[in-house]
PDB file of N, CA and C in Angstrom:
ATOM      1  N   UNK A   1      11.997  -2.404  12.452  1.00  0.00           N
ATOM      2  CA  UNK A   1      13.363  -1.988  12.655  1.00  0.00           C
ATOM      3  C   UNK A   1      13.516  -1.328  14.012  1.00  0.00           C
ATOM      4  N   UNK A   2      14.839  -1.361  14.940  1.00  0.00           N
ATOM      5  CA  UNK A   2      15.047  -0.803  15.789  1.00  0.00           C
ATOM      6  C   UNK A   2      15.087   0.585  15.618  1.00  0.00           C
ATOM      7  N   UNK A   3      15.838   1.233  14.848  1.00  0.00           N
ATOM      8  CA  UNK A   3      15.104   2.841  14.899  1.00  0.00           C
ATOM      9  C   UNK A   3      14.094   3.396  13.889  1.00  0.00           C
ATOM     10  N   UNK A   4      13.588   2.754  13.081  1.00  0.00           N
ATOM     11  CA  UNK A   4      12.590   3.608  12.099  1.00  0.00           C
ATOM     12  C   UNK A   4      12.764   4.251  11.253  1.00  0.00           C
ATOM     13  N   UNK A   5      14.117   4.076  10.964  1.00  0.00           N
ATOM     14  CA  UNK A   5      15.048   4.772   9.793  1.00  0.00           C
ATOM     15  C   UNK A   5      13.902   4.899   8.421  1.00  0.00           C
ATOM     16  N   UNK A   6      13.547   3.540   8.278  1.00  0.00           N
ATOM     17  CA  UNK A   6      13.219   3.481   6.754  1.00  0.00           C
ATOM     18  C   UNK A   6      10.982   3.805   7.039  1.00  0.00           C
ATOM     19  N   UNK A   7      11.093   4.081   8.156  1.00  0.00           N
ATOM     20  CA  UNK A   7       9.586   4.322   7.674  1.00  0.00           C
ATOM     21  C   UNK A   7       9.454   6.095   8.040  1.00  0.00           C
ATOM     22  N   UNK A   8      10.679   6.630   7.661  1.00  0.00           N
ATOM     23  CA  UNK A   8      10.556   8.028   7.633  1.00  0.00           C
ATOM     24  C   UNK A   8       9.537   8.437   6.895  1.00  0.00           C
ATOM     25  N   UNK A   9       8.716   9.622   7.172  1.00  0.00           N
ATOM     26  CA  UNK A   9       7.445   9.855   5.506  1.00  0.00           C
ATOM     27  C   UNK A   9       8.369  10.487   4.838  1.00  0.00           C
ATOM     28  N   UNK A  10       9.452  11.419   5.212  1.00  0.00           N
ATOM     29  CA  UNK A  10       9.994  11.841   4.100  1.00  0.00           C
ATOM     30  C   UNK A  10      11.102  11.047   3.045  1.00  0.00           C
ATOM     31  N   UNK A  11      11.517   9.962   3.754  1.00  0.00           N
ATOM     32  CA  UNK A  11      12.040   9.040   2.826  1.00  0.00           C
ATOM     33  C   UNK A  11      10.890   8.893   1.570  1.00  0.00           C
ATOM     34  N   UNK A  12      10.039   8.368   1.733  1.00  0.00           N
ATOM     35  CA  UNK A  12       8.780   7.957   0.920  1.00  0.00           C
ATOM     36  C   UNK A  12       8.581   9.059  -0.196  1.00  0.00           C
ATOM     37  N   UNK A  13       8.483  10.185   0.733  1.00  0.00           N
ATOM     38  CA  UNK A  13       8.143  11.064  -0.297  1.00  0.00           C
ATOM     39  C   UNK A  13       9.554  11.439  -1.212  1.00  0.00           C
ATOM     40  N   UNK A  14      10.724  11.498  -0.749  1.00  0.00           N
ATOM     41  CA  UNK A  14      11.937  11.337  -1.677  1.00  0.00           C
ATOM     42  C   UNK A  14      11.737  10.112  -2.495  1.00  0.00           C
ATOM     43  N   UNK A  15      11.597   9.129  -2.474  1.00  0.00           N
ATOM     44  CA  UNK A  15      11.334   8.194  -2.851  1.00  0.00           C
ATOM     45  C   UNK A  15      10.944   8.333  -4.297  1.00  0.00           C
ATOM     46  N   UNK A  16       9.197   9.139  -3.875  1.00  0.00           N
ATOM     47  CA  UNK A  16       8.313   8.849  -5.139  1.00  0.00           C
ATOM     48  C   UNK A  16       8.642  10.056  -6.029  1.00  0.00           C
ATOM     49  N   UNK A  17       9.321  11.220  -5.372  1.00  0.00           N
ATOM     50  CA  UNK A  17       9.700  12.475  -6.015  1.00  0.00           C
ATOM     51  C   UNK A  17      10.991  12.032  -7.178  1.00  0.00           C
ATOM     52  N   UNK A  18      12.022  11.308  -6.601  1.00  0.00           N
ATOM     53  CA  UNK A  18      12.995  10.682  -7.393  1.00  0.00           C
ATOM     54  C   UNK A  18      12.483   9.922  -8.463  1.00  0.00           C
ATOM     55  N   UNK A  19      11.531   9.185  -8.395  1.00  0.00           N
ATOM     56  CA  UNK A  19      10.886   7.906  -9.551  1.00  0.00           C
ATOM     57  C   UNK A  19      10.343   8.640 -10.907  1.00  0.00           C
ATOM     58  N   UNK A  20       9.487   9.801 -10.171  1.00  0.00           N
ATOM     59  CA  UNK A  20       8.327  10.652 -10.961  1.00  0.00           C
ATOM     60  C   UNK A  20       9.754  11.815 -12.088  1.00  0.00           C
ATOM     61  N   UNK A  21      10.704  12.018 -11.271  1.00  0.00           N
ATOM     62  CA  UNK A  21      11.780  12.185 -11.732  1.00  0.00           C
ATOM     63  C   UNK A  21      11.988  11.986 -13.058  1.00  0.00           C
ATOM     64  N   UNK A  22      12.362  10.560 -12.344  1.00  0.00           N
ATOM     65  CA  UNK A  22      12.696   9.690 -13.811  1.00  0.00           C
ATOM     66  C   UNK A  22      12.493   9.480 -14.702  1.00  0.00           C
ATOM     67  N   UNK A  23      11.150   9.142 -14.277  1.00  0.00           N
ATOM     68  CA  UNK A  23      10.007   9.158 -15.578  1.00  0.00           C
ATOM     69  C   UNK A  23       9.937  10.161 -16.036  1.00  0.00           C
ATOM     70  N   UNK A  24      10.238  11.120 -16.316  1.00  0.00           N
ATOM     71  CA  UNK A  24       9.764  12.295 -16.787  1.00  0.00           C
ATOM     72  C   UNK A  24      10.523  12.624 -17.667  1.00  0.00           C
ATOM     73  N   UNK A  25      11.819  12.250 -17.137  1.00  0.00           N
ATOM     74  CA  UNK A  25      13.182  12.706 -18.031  1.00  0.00           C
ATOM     75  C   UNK A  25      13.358  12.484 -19.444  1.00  0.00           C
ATOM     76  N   UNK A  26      13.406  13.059 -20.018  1.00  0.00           N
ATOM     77  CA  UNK A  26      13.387  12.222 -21.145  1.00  0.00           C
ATOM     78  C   UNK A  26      14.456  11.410 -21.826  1.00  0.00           C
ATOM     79  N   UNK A  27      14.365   9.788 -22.155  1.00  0.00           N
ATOM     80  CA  UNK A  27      15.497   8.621 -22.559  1.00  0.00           C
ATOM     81  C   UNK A  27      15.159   8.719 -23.740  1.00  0.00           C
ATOM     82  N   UNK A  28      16.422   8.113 -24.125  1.00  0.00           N
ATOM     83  CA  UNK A  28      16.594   8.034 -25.387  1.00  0.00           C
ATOM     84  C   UNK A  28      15.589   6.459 -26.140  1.00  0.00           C
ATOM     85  N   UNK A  29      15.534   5.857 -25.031  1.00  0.00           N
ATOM     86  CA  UNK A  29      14.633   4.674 -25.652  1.00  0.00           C
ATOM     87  C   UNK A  29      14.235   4.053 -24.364  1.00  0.00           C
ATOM     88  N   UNK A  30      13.303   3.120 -24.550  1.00  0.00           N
ATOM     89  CA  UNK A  30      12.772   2.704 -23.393  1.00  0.00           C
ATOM     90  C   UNK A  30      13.548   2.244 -22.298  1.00  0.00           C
ATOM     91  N   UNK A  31      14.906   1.418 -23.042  1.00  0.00           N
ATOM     92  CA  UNK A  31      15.462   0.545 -22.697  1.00  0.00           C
ATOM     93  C   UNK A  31      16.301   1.395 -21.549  1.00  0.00           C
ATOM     94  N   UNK A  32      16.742   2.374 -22.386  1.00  0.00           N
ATOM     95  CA  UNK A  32      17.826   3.404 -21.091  1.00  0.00           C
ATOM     96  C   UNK A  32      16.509   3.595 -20.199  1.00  0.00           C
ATOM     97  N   UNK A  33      15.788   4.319 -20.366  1.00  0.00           N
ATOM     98  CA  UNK A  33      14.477   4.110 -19.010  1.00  0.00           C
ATOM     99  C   UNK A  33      14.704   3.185 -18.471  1.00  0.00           C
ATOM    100  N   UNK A  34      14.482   1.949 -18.249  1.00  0.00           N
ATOM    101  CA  UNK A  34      14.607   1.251 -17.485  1.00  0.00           C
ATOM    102  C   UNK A  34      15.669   0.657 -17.163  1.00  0.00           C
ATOM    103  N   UNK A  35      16.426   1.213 -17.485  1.00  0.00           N
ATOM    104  CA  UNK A  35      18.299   0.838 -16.658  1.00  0.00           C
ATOM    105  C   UNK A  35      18.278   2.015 -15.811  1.00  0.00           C
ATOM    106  N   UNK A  36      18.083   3.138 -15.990  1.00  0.00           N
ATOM    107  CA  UNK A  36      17.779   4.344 -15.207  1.00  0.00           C
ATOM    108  C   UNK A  36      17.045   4.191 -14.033  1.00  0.00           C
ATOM    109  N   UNK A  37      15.823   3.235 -13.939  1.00  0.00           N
ATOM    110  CA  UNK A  37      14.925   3.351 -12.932  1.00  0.00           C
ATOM    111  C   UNK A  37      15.405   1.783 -11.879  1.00  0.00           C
ATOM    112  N   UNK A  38      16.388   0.972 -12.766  1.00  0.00           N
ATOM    113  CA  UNK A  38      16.988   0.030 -12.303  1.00  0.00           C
ATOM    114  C   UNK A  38      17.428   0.412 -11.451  1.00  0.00           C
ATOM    115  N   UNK A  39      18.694   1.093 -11.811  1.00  0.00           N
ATOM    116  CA  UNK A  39      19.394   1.448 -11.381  1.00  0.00           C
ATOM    117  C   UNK A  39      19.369   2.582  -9.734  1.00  0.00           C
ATOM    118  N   UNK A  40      18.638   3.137  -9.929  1.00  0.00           N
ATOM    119  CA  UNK A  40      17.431   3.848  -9.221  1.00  0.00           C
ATOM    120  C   UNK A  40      17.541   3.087  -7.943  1.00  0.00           C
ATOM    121  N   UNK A  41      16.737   1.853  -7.963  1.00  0.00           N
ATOM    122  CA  UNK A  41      16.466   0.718  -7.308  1.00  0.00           C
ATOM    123  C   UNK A  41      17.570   0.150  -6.668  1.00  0.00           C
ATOM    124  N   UNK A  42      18.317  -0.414  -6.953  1.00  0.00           N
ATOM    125  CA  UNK A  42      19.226  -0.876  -6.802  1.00  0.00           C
ATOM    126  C   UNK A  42      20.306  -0.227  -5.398  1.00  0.00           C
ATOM    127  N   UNK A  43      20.198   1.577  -5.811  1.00  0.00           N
ATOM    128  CA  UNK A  43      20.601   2.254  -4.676  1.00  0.00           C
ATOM    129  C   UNK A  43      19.994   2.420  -3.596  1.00  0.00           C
ATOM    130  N   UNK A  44      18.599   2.310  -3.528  1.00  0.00           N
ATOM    131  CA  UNK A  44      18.233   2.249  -3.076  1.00  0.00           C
ATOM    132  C   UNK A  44      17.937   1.127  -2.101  1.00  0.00           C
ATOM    133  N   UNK A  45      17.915  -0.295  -2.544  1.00  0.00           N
ATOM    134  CA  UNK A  45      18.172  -1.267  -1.721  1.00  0.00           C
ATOM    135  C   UNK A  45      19.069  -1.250  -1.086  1.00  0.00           C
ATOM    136  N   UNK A  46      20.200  -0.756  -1.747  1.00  0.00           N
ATOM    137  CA  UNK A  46      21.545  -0.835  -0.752  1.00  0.00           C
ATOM    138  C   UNK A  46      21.279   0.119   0.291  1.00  0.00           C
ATOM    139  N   UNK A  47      21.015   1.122   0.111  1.00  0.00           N
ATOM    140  CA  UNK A  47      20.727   1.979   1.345  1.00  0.00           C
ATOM    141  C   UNK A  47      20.301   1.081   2.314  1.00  0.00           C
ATOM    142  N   UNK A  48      18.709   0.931   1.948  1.00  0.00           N
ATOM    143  CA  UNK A  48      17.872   0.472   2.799  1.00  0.00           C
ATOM    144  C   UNK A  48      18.782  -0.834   3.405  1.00  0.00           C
ATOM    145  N   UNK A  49      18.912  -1.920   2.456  1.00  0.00           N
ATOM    146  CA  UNK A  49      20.094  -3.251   3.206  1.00  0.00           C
ATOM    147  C   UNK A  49      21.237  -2.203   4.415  1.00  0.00           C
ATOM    148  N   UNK A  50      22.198  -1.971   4.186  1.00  0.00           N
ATOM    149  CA  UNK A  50      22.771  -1.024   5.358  1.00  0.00           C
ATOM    150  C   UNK A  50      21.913  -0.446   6.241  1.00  0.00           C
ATOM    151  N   UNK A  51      20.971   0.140   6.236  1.00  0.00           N
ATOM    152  CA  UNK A  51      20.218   0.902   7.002  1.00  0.00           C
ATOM    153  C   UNK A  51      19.853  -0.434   8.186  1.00  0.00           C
ATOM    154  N   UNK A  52      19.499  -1.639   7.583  1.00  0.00           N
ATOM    155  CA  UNK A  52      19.016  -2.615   8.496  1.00  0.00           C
ATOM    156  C   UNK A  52      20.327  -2.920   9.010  1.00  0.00           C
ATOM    157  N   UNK A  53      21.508  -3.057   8.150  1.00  0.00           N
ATOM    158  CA  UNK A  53      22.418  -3.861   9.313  1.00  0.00           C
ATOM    159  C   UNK A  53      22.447  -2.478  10.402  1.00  0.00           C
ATOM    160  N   UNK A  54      22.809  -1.336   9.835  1.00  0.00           N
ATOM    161  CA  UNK A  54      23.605  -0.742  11.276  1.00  0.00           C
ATOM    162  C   UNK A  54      22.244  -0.801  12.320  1.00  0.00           C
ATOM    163  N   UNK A  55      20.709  -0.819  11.931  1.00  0.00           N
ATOM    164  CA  UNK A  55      19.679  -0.945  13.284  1.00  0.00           C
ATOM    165  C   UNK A  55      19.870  -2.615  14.006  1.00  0.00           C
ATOM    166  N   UNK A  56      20.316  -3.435  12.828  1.00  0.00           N
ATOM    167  CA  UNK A  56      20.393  -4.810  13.924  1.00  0.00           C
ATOM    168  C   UNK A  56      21.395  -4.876  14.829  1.00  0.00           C
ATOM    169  N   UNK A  57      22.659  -3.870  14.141  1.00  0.00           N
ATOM    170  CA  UNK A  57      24.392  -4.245  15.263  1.00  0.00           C
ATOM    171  C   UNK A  57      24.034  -3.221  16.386  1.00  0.00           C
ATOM    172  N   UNK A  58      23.528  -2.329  16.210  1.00  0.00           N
ATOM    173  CA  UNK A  58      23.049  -1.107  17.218  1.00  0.00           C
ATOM    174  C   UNK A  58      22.308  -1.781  17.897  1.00  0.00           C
ATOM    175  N   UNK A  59      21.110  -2.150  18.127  1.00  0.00           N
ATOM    176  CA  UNK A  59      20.223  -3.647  18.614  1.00  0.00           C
ATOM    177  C   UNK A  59      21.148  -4.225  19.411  1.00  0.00           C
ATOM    178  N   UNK A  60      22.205  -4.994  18.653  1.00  0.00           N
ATOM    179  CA  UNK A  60      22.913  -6.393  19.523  1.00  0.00           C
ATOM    180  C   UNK A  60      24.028  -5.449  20.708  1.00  0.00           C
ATOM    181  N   UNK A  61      24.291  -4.127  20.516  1.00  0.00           N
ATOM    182  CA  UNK A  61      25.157  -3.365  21.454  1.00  0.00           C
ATOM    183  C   UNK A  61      24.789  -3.542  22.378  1.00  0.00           C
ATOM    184  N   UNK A  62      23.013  -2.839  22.171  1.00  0.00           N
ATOM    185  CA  UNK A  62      22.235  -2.119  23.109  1.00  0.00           C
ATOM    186  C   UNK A  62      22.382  -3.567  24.719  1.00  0.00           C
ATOM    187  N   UNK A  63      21.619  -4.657  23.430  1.00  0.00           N
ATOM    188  CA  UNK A  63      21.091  -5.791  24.241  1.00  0.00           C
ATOM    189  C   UNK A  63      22.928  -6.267  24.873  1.00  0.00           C
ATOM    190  N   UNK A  64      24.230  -6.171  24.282  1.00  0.00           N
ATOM    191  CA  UNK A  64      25.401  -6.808  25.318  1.00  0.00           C
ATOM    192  C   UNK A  64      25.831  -5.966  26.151  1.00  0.00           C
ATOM    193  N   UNK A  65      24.948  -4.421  26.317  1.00  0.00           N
ATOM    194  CA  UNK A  65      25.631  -3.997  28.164  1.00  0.00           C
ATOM    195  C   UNK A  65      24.525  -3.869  28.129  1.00  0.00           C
ATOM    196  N   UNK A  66      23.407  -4.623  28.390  1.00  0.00           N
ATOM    197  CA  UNK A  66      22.646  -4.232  29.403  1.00  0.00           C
ATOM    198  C   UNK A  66      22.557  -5.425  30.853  1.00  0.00           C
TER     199      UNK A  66
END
């Protein structure tokens, strides 16, 4: 990635702190567990997906005034 957004260590460590979270919590059945940790996921891609567009359009700025 153009800025390194996503290989922050503290992303990572939010990351695994949020999961361990989860797991811990206690569901009512497995099933909500894992819509929970889905779900989890899911925000997380989106982050990360956005995170790449705004480093690729920031990228294509950089590269049309130079």
């Amino acid at each position: 990635m153009a800025t390194g957004t996503s290989n922050s260590p503290q992303q990572a460590v939010d990351t695994y702190a949020r999961l361990a979270h989860l797991l811990r919590t206690p569901a009512s059945d497995s099933v909500a567990l894992l819509d929970r940790v889905y779900e989890e996921l899911l925000v997380r891609e989106s982050r990360a997906y956005a995170a790449g567009w705004s480093d690729a359009l920031s990228e294509a700025r950089r590269a049309a005034f130079r």
